[in-house]
C-alpha atoms as a PDB file:
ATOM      1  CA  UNK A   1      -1.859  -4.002 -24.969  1.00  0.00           C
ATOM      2  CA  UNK A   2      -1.052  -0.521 -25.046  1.00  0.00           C
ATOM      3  CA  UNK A   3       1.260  -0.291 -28.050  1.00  0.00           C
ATOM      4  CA  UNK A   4      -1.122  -2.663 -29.729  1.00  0.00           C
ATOM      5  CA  UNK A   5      -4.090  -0.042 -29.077  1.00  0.00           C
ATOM      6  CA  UNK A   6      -1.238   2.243 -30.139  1.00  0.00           C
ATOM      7  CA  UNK A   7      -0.823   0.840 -33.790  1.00  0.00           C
ATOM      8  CA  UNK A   8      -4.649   0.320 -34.214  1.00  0.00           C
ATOM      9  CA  UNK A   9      -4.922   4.342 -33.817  1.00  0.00           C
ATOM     10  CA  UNK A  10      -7.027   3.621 -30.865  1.00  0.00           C
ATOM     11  CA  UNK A  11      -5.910   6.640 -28.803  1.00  0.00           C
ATOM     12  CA  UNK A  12      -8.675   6.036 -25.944  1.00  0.00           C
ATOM     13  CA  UNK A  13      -7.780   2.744 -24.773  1.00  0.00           C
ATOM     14  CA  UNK A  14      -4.022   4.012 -25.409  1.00  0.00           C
ATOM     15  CA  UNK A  15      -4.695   6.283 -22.637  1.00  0.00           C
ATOM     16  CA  UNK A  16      -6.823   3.695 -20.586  1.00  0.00           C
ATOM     17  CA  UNK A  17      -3.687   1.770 -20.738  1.00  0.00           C
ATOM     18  CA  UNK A  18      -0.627   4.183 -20.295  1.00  0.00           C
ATOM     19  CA  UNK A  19      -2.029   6.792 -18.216  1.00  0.00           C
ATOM     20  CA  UNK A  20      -2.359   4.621 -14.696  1.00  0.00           C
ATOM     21  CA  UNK A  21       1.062   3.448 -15.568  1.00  0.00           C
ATOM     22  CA  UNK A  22       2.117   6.910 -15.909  1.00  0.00           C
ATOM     23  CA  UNK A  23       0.505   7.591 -12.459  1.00  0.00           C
ATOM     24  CA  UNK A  24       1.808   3.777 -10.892  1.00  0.00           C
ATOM     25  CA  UNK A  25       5.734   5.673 -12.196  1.00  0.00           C
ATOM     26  CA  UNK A  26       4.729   9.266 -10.707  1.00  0.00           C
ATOM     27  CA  UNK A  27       3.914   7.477  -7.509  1.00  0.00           C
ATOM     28  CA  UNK A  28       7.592   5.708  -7.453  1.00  0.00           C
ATOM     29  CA  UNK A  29       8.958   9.143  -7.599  1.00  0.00           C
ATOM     30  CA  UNK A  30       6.882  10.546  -5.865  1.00  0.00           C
ATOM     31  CA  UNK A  31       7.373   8.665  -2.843  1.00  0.00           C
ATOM     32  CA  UNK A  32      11.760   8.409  -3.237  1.00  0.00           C
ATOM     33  CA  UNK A  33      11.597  12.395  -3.490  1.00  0.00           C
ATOM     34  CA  UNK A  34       9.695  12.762  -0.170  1.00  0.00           C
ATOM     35  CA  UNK A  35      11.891  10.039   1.132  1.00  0.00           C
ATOM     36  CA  UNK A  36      14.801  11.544   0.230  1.00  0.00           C
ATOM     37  CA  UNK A  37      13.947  15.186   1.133  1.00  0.00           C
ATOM     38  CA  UNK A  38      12.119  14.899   4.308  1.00  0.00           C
ATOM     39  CA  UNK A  39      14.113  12.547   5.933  1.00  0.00           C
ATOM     40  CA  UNK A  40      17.178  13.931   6.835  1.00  0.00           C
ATOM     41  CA  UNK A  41      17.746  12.469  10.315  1.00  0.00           C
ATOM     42  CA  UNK A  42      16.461   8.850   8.774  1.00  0.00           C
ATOM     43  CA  UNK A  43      13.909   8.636  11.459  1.00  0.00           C
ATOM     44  CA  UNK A  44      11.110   7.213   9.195  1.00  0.00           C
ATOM     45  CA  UNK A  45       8.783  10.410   9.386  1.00  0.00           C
ATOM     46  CA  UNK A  46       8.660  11.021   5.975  1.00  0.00           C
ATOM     47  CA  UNK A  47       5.971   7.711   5.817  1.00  0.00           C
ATOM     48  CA  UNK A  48       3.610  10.102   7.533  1.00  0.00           C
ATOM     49  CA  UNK A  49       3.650  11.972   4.510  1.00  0.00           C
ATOM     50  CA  UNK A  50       2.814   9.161   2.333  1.00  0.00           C
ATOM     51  CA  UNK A  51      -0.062   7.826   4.527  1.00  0.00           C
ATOM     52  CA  UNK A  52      -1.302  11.601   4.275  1.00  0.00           C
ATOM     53  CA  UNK A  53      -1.320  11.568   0.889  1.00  0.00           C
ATOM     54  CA  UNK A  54      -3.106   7.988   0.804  1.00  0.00           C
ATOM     55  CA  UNK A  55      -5.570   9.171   2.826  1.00  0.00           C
ATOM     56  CA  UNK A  56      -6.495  12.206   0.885  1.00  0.00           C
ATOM     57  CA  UNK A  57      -6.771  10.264  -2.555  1.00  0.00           C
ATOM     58  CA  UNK A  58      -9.039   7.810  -0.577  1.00  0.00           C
ATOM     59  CA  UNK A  59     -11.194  10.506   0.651  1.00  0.00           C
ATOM     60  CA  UNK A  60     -11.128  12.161  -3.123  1.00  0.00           C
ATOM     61  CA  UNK A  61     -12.146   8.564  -4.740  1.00  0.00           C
ATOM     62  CA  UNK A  62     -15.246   8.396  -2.190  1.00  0.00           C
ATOM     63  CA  UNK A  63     -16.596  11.818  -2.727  1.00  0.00           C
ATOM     64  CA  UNK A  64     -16.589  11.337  -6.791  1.00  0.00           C
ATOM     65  CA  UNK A  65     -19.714  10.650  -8.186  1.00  0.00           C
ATOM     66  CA  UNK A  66     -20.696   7.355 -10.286  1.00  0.00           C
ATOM     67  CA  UNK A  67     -20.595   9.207 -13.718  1.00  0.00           C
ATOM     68  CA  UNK A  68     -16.914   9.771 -13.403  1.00  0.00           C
ATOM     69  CA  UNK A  69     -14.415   7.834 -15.707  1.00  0.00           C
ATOM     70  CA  UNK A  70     -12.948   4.733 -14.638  1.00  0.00           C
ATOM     71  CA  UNK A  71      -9.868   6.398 -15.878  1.00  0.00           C
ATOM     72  CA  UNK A  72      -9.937   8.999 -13.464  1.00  0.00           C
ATOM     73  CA  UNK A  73     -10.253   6.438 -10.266  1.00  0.00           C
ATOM     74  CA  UNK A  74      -7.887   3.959 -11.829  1.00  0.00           C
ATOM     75  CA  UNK A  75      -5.096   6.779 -12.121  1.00  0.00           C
ATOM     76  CA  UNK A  76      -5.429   8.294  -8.775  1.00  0.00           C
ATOM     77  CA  UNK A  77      -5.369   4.477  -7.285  1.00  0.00           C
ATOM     78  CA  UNK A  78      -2.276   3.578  -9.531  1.00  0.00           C
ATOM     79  CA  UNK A  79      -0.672   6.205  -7.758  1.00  0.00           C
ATOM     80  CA  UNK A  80      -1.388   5.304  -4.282  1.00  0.00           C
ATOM     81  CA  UNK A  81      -0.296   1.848  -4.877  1.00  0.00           C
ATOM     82  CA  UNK A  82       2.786   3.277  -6.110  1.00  0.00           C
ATOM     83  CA  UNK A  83       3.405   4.783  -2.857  1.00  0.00           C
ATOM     84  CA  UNK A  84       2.086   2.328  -0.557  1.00  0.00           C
ATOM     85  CA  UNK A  85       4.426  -0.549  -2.455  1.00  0.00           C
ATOM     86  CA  UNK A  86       7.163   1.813  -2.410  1.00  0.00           C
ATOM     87  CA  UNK A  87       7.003   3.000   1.415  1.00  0.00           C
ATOM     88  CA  UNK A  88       5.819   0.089   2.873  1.00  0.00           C
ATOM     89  CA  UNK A  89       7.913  -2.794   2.197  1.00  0.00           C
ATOM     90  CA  UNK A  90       9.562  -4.234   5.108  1.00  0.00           C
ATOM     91  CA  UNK A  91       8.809  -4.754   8.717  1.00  0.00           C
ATOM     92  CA  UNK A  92      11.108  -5.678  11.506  1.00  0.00           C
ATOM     93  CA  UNK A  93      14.041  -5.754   8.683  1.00  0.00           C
ATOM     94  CA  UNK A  94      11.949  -8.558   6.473  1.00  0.00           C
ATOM     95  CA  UNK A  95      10.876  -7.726   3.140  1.00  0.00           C
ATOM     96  CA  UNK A  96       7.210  -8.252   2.276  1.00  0.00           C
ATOM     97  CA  UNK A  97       4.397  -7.318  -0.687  1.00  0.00           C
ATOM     98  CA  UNK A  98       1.490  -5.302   1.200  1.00  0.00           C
ATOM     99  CA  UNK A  99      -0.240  -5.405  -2.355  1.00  0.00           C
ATOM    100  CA  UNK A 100      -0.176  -8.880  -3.510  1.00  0.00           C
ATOM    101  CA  UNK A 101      -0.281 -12.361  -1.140  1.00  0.00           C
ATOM    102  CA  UNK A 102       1.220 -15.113  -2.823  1.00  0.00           C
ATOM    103  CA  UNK A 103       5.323 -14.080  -2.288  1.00  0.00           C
ATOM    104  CA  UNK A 104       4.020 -13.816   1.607  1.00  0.00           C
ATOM    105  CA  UNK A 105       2.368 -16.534   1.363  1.00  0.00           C
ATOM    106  CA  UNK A 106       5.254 -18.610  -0.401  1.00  0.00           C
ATOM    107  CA  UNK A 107       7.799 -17.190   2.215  1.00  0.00           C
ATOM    108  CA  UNK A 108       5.116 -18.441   4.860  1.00  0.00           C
ATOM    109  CA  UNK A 109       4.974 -22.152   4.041  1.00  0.00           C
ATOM    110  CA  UNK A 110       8.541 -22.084   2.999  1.00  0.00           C
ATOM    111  CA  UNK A 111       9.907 -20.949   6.908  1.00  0.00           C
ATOM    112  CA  UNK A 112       6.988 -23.287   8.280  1.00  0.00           C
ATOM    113  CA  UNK A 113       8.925 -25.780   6.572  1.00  0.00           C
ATOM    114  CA  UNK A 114      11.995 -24.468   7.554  1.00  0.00           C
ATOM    115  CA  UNK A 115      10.679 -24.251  11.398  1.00  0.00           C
ATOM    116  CA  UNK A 116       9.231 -28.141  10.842  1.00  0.00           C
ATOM    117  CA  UNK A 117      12.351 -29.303   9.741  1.00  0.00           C
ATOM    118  CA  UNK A 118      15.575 -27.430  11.931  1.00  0.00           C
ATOM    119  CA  UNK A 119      13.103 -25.961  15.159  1.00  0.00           C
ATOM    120  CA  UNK A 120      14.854 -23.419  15.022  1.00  0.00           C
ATOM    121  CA  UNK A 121      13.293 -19.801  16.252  1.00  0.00           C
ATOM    122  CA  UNK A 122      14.366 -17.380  13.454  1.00  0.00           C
ATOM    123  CA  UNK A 123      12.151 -19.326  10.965  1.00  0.00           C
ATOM    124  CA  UNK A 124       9.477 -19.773  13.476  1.00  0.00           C
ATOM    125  CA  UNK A 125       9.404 -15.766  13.943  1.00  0.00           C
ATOM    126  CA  UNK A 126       9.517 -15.112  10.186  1.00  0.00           C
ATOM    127  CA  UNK A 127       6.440 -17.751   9.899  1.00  0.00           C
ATOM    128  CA  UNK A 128       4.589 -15.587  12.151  1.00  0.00           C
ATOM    129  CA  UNK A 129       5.325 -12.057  10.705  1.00  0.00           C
ATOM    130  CA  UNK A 130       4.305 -13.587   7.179  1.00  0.00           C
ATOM    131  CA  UNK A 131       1.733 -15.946   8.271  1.00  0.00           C
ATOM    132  CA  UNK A 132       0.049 -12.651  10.043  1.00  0.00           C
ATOM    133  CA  UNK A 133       0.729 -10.799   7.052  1.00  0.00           C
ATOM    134  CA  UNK A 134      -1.228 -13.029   4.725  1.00  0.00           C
ATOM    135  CA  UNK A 135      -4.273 -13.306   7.436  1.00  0.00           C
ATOM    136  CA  UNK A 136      -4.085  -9.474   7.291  1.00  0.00           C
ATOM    137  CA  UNK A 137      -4.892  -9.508   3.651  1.00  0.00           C
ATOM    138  CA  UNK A 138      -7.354 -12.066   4.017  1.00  0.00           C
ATOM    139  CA  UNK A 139      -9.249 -10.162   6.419  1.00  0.00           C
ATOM    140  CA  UNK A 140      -8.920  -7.099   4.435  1.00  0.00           C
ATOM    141  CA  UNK A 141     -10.081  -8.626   1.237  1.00  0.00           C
ATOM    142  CA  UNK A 142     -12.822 -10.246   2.861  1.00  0.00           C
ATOM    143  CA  UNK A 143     -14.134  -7.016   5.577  1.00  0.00           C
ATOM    144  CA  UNK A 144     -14.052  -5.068   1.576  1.00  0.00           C
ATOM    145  CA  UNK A 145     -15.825  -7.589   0.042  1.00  0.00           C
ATOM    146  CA  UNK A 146     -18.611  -7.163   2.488  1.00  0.00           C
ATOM    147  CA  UNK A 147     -18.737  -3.585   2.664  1.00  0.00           C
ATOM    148  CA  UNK A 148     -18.702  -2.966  -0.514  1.00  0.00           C
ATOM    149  CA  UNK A 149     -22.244  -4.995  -0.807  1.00  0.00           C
ATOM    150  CA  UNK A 150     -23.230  -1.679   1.221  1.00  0.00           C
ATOM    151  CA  UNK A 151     -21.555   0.760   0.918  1.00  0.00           C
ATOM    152  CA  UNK A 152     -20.071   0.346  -3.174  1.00  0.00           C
ATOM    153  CA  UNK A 153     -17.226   2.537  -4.008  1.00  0.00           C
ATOM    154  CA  UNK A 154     -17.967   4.394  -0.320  1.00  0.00           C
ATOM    155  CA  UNK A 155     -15.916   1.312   0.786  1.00  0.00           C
ATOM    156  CA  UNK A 156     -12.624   3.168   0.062  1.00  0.00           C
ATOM    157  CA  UNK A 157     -13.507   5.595   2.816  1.00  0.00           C
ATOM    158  CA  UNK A 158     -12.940   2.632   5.137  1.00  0.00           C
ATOM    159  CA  UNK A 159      -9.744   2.262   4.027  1.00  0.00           C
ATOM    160  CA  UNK A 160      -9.387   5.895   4.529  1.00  0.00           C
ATOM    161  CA  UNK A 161     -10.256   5.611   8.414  1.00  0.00           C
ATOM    162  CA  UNK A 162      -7.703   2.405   8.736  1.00  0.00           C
ATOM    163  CA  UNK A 163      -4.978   4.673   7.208  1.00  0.00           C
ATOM    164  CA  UNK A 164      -6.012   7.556   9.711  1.00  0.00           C
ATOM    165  CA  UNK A 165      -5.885   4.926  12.707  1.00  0.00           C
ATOM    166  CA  UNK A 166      -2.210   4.137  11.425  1.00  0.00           C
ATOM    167  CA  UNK A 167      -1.560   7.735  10.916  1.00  0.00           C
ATOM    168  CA  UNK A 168      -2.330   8.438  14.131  1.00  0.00           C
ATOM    169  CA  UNK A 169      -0.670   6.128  15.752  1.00  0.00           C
ATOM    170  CA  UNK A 170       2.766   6.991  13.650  1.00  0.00           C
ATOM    171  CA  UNK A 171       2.276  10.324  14.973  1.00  0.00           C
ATOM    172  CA  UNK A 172       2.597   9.032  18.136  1.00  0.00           C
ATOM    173  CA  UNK A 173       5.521   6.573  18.175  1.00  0.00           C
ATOM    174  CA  UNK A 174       7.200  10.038  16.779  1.00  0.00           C
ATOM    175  CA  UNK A 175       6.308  11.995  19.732  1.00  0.00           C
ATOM    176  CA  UNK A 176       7.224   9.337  22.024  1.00  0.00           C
ATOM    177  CA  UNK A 177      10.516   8.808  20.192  1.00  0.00           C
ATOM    178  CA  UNK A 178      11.377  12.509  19.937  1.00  0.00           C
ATOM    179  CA  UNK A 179      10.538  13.109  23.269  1.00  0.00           C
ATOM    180  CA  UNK A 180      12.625  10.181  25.164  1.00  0.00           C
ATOM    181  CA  UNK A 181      15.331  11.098  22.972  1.00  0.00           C
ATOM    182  CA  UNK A 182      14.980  14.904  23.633  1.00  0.00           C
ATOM    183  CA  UNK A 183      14.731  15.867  19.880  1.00  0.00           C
END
């Protein structure tokens, strides 16, 4: 769509098109350069950083006012998706999509199947972690859906105050680590 736009000499939806793409690629980077610089002991801090950085665009989106382009909030969310894709990607060594359902939900039915068929526990474990994964996002989709009847683009602040609760709680499997391990 965008090089079509491109060729037509329509420069406005050109931007409409390339510039949260631009953001969704500044995001990738974005997130390998803090991974890459500020974790040096490979202790996982450096996620703090991105949820930071998530939290502060969600606060931004939820102050702006309706008048603003949809450009504007579709760029700065590009980028957070960037980040949250790129940081947050596996859990308890198993790869996952924390933007999109259906590959959870495929590797759900597929190691229910597995467990159905052989009993055995690793594919009963992996049902569970993706099984709770895609309940997750059903709850999440649906607990948006209903605030947003209230609270309209406000709802993002939510998301805001889940990231802080996950912050927060980061912080403090760091401390814990660093302190049991005298660091």
């Amino acid at each position: 769509m965008s090089a079509l736009a491109l060729t037509q000499f329509n420069y406005g939806h050109f931007l409409e098109r390339i510039l949260p793409v631009i953001a969704f690629s500044i995001g990738i980077l974005l997130a390998n350069w803090i991974h890459h610089n500020l974790d040096k002991n490979k202790l996982n801090y450096w996620k703090v950083y991105i949820l930071a950085i998530e939290i502060a665009v969600c606060t931004i989106v939820g102050f702006l006012k309706y008048n603003v382009p949809q450009l504007m909030i579709t760029t700065l969310m590009s980028l957070t998706t960037a980040l949250q894709l790129s940081t947050f990607n596996t859990m308890s060594g198993l790869g996952y999509s924390n933007m999109f359902s259906t590959g959870n939900l495929q590797k759900t039915m597929n190691n229910l199947f597995l467990y159905l068929e052989t009993k055995k526990h690793e594919f009963k474990t992996k049902l569970l972690y993706y099984g709770g994964l895609v309940l997750s996002f059903l709850c999440g989709a649906f607990e948006a859906s209903i605030l947003s009847l209230f609270f309209h683009t406000k709802t993002i602040w939510v998301v805001g105050l889940e990231l802080i609760v996950i912050l927060v709680f980061q912080i403090r499997c760091i401390l814990i680590y660093r302190h049991e391990n005298q660091l």
